[in-house]
N, C-alpha and C. Protein backbone atom coordinates (compact mmCIF):
# COMPACT_ATOMS: atom_id res chain seq x y z
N UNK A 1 29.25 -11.08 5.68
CA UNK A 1 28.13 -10.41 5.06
C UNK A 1 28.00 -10.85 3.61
N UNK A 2 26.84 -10.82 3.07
CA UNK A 2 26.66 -10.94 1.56
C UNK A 2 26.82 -9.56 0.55
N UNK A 3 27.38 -10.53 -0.25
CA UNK A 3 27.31 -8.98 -1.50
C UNK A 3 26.12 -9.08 -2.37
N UNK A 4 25.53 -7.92 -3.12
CA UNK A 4 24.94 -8.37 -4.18
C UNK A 4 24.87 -7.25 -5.49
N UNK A 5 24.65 -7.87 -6.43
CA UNK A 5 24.50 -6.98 -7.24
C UNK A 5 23.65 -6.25 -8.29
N UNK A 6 23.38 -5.17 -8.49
CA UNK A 6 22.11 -5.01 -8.90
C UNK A 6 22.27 -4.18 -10.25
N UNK A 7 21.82 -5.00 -11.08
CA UNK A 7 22.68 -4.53 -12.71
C UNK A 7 21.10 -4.04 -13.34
N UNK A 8 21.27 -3.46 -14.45
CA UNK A 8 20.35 -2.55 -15.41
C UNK A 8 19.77 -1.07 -14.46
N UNK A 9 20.53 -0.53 -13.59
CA UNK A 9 20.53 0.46 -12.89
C UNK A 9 20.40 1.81 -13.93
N UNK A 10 19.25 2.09 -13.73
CA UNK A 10 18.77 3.32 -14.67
C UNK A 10 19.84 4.35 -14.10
N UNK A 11 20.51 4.89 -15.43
CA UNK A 11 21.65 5.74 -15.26
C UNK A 11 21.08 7.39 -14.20
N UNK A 12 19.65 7.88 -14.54
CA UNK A 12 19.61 8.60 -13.82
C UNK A 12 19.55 8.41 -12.28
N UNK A 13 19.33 7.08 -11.73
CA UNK A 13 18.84 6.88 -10.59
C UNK A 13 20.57 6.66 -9.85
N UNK A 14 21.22 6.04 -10.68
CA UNK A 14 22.84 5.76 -9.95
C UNK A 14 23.21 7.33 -9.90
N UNK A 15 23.04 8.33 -10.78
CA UNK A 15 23.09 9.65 -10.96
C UNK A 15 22.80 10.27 -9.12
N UNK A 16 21.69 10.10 -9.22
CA UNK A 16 20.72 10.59 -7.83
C UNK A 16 21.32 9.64 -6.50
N UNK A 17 21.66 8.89 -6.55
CA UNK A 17 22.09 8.17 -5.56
C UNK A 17 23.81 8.21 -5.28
N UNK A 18 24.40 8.63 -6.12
CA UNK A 18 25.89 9.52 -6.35
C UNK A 18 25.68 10.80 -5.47
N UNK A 19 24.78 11.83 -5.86
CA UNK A 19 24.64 13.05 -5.34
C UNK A 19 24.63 12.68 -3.99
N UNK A 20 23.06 12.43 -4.20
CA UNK A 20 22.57 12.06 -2.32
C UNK A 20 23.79 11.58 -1.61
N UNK A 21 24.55 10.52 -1.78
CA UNK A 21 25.91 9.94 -1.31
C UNK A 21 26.73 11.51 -1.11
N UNK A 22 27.48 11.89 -1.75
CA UNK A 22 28.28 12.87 -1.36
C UNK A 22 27.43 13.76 -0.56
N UNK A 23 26.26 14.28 -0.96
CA UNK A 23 25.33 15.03 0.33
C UNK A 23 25.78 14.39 1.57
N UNK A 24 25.78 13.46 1.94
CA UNK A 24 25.67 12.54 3.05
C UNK A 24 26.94 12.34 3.68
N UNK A 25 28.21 12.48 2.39
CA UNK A 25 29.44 12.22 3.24
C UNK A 25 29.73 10.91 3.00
N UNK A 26 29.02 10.23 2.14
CA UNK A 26 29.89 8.39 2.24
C UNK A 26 29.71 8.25 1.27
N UNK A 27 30.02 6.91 0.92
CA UNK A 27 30.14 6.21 -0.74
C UNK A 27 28.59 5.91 -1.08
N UNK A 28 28.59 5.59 -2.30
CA UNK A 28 26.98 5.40 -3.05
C UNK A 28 27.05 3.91 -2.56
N UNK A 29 28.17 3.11 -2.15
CA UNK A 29 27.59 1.52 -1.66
C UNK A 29 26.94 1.92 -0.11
N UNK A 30 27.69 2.58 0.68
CA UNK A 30 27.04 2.79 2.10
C UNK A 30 25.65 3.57 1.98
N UNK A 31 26.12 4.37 1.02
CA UNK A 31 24.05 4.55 0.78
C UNK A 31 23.32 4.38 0.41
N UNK A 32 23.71 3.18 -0.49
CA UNK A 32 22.42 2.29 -0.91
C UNK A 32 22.05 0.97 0.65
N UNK A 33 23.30 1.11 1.14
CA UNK A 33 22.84 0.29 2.29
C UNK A 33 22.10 0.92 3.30
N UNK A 34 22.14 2.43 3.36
CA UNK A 34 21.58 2.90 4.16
C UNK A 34 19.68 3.04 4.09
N UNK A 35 19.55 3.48 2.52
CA UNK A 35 18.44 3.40 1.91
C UNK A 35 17.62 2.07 1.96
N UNK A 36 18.20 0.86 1.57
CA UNK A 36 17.78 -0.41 2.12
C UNK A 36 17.48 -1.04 3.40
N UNK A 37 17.92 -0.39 4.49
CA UNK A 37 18.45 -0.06 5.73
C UNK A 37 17.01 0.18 6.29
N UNK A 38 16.98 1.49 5.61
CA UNK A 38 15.25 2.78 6.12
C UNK A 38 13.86 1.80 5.62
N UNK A 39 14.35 1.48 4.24
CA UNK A 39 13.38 1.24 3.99
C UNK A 39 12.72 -0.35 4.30
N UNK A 40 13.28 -0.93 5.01
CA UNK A 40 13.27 -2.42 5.19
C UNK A 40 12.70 -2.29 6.89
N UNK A 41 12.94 -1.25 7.18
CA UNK A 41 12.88 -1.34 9.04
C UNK A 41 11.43 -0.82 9.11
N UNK A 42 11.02 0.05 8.24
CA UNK A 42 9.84 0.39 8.75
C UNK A 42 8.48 -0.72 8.95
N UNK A 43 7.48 -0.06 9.73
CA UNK A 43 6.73 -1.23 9.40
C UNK A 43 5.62 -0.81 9.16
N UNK A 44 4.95 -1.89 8.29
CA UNK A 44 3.68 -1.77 7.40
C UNK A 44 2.55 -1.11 7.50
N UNK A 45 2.07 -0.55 7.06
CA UNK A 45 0.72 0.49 7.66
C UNK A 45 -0.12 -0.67 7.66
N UNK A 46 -0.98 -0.94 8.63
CA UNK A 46 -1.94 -1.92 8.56
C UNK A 46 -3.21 -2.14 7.25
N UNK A 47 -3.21 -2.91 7.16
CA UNK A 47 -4.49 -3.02 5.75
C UNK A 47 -5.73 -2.75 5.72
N UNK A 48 -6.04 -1.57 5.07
CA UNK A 48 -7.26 -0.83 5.39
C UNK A 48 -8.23 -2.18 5.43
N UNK A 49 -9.39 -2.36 6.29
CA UNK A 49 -10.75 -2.76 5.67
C UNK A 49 -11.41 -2.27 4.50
N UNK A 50 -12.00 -3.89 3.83
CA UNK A 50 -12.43 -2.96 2.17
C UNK A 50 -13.79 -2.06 2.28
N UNK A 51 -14.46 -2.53 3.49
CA UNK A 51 -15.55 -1.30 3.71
C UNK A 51 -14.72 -0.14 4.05
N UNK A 52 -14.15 0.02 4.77
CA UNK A 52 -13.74 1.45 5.32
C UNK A 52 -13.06 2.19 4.09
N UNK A 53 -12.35 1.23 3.75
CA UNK A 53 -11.83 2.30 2.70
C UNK A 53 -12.74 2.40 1.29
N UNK A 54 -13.81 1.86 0.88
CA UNK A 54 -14.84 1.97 0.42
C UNK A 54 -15.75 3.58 1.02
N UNK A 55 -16.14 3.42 1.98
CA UNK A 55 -16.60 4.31 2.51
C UNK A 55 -15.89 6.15 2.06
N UNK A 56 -14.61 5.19 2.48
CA UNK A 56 -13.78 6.91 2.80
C UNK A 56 -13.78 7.65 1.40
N UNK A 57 -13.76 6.25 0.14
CA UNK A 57 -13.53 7.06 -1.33
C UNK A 57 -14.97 7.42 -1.70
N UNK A 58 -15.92 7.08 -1.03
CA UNK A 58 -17.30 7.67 -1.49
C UNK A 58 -17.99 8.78 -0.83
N UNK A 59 -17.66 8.96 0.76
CA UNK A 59 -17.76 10.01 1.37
C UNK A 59 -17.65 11.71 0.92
N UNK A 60 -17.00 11.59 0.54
CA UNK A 60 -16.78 13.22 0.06
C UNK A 60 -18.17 13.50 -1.00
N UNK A 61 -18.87 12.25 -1.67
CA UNK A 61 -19.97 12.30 -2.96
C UNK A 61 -21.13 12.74 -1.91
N UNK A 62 -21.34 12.53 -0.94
CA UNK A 62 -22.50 12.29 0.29
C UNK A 62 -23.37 10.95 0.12
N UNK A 63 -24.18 11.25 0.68
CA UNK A 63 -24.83 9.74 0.88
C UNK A 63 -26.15 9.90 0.42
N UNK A 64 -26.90 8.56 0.78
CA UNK A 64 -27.88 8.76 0.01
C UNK A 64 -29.35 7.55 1.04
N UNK A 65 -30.58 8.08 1.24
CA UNK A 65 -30.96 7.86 2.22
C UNK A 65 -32.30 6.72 1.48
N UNK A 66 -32.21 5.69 1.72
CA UNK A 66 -32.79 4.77 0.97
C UNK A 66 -34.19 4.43 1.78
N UNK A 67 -35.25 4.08 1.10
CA UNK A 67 -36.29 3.95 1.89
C UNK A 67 -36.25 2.13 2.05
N UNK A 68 -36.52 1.49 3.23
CA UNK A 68 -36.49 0.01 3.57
C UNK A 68 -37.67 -0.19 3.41
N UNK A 69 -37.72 -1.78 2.80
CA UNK A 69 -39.36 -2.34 2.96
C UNK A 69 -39.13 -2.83 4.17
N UNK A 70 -40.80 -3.09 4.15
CA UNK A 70 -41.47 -3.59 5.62
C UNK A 70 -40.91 -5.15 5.12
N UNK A 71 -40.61 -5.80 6.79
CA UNK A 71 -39.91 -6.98 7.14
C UNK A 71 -41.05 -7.81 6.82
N UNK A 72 -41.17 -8.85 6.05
CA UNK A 72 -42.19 -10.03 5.89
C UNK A 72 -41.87 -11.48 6.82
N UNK A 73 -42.72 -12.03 6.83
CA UNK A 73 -42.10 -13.41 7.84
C UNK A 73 -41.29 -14.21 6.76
N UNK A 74 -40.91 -15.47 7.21
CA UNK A 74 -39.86 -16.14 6.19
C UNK A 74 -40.86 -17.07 4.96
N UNK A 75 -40.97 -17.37 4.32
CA UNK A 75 -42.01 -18.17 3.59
C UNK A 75 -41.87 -19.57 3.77
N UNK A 76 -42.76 -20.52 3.54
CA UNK A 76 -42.22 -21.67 3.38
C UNK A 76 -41.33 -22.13 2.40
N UNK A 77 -40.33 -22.96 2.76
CA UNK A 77 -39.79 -23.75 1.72
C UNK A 77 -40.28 -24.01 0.24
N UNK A 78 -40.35 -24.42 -0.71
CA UNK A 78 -41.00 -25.81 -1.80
C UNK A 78 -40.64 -26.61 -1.55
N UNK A 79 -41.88 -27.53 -1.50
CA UNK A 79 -41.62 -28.88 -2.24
C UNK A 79 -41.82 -29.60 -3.04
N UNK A 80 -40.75 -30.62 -2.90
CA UNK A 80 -40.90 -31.09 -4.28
C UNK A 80 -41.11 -32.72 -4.52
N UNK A 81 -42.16 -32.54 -4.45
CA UNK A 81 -42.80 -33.98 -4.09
C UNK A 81 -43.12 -34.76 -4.91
């Protein structure tokens, strides 16, 4: 197995991860492996669409009911002669 090491460890967080460890019954190395463990296995929530999730943050404002123009035929080109 590999070791590694992970230095500038904010003192409150080795703090919290000490506790949680004895909560748990094992050493703060087995539960940082465990935590790395959880958090590595899960898998990814799929990636919203940018409409949908567009939609969903504007929804709650309501909507808004736009009047359409009438469809025209296509025009000609220019040229440029």
């Amino acid at each position: 197995m590999t070791s590694i090491t992970i230095r500038n460890l904010d003192d409150a967080l080795k703090r919290r991860l000490r506790v949680q460890a004895a909560e748990h019954g094992r050493s703060m190395e087995e539960e940082a492996r465990d935590i790395l463990r959880s958090a590595l296995n899960r898998k990814p929530a799929p990636a919203a669409k940018v409409g949908t999730a567009i939609r969903a943050l504007f929804a709650p404002l309501g909507g808004v009911d736009l009047e359409l123009p009438e469809r025209q035929p296509i025009r000609e080109p220019p040229r440029f002669d």
